[in-house]
Protein backbone atom coordinates (compact mmCIF):
# COMPACT_ATOMS: atom_id res chain seq x y z
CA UNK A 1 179.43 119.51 128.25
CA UNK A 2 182.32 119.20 130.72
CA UNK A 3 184.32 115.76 130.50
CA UNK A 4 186.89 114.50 133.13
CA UNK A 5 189.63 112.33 132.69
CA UNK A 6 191.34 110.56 135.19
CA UNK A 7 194.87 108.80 135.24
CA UNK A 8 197.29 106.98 137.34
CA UNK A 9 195.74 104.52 138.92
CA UNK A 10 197.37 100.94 139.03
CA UNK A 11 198.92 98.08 141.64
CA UNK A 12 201.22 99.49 144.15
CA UNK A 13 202.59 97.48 147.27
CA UNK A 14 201.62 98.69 150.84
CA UNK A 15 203.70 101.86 151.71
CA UNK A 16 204.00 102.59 148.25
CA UNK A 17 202.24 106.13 146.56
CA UNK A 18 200.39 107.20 144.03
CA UNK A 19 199.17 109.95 142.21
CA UNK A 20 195.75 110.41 140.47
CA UNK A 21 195.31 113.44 137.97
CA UNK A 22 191.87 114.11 136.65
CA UNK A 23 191.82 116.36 133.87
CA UNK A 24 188.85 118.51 132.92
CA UNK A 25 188.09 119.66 129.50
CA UNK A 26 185.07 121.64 127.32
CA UNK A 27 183.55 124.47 127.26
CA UNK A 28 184.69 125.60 130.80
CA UNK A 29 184.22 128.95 132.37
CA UNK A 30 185.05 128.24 136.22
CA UNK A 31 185.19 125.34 138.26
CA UNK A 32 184.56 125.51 142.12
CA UNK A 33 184.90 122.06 144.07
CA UNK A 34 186.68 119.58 142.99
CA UNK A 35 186.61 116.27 144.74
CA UNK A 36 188.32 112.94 144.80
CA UNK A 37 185.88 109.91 145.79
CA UNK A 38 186.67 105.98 145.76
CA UNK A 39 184.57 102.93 146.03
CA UNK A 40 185.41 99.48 147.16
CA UNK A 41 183.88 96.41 145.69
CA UNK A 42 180.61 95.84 147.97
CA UNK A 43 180.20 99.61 149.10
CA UNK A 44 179.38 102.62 148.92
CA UNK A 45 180.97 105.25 147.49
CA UNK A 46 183.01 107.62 149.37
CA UNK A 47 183.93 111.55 149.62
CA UNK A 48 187.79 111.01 149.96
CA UNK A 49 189.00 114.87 149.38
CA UNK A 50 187.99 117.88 148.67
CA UNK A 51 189.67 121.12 147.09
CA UNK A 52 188.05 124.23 146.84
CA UNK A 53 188.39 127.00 143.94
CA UNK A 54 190.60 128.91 146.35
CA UNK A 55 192.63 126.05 147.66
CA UNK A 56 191.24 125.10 150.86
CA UNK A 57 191.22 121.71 151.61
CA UNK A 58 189.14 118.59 153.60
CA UNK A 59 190.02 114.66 153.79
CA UNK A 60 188.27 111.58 155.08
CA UNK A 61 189.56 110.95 158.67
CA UNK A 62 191.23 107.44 157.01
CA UNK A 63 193.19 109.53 154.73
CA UNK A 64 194.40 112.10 156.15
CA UNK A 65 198.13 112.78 157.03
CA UNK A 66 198.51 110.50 153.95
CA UNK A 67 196.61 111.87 150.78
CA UNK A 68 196.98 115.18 149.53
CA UNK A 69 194.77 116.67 147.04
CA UNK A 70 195.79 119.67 145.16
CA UNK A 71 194.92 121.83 141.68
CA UNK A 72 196.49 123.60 139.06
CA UNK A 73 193.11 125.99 137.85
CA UNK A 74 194.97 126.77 134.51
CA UNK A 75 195.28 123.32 133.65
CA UNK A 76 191.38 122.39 135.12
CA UNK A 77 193.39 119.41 136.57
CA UNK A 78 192.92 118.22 139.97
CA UNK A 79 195.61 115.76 142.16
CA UNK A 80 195.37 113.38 144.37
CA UNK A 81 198.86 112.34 145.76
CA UNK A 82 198.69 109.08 147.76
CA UNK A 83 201.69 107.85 150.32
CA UNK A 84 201.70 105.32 152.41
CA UNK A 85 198.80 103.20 151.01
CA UNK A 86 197.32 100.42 152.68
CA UNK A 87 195.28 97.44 151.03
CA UNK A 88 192.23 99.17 152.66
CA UNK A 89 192.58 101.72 150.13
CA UNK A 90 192.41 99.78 147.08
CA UNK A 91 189.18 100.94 144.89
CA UNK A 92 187.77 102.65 142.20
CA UNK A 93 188.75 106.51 142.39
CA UNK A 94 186.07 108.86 140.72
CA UNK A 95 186.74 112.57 140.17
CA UNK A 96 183.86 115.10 140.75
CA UNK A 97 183.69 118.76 139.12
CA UNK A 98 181.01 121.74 139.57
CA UNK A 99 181.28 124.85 138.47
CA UNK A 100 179.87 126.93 135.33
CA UNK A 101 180.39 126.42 131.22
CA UNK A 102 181.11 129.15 128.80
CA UNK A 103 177.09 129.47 128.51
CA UNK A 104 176.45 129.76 131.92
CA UNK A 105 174.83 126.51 132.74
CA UNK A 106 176.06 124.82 135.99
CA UNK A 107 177.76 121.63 135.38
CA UNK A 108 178.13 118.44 138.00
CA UNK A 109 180.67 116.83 135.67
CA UNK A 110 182.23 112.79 136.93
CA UNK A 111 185.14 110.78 135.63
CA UNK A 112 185.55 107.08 134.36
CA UNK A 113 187.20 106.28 137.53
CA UNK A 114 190.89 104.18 137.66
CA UNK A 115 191.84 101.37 139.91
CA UNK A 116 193.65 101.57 142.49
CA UNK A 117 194.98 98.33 143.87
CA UNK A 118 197.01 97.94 147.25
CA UNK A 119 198.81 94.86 147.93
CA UNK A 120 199.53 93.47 151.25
């Protein structure tokens, strides 16, 4: 079983930044995507990033320019650094892992999620 662990969130003012870590641990032989995804109180949640096992990179059109998502594969830990926030961002951010374990199962693995909260 892979677990995730995120941290970082908290309240920030608007313009202010943040950065999320997510930290994977377990029996872990590879991960591929990782992914950053948030949801708002009333909706749905929402792909915000994506890294890939060789770096490449994709953002939600409202983020981009202002989130950067990024991975250190010794570590299993996945980034998300957040500048100029806007009270539009505040939510719940949720890490997402897949890859493979030690036994060579696939694993789909989530976080807790932290808050994020933007004020105006």
């Amino acid at each position: 079983q892979v677990q995730l662990v995120e941290s970082g969130g908290g309240l920030v003012q608007a313009g202010g930044s943040l950065r999320l870590s997510c930290a994977a641990s377990g029996s872990i032989l590879s991960i591929n995507g990782m992914r950053w995804y948030r949801q708002a109180p009333g909706k749905q949640r929402g792909l915000v990033a994506t890294i890939t096992s060789g770096g490449n990179t994709n953002y939600a059109d409202s983020v981009k320019g202002r989130f950067t998502i990024s991975r250190d594969n010794a570590k299993n830990t996945v980034y998300l650094q957040m500048n100029s926030l806007k009270p539009e961002d505040t939510a719940v951010y949720y890490c997402n892992a897949q890859g493979y374990t030690a036994w060579g199962s696939n694993f789909n693995s989530w976080g807790q999620g932290t808050q994020v909260t933007v004020s105006s």
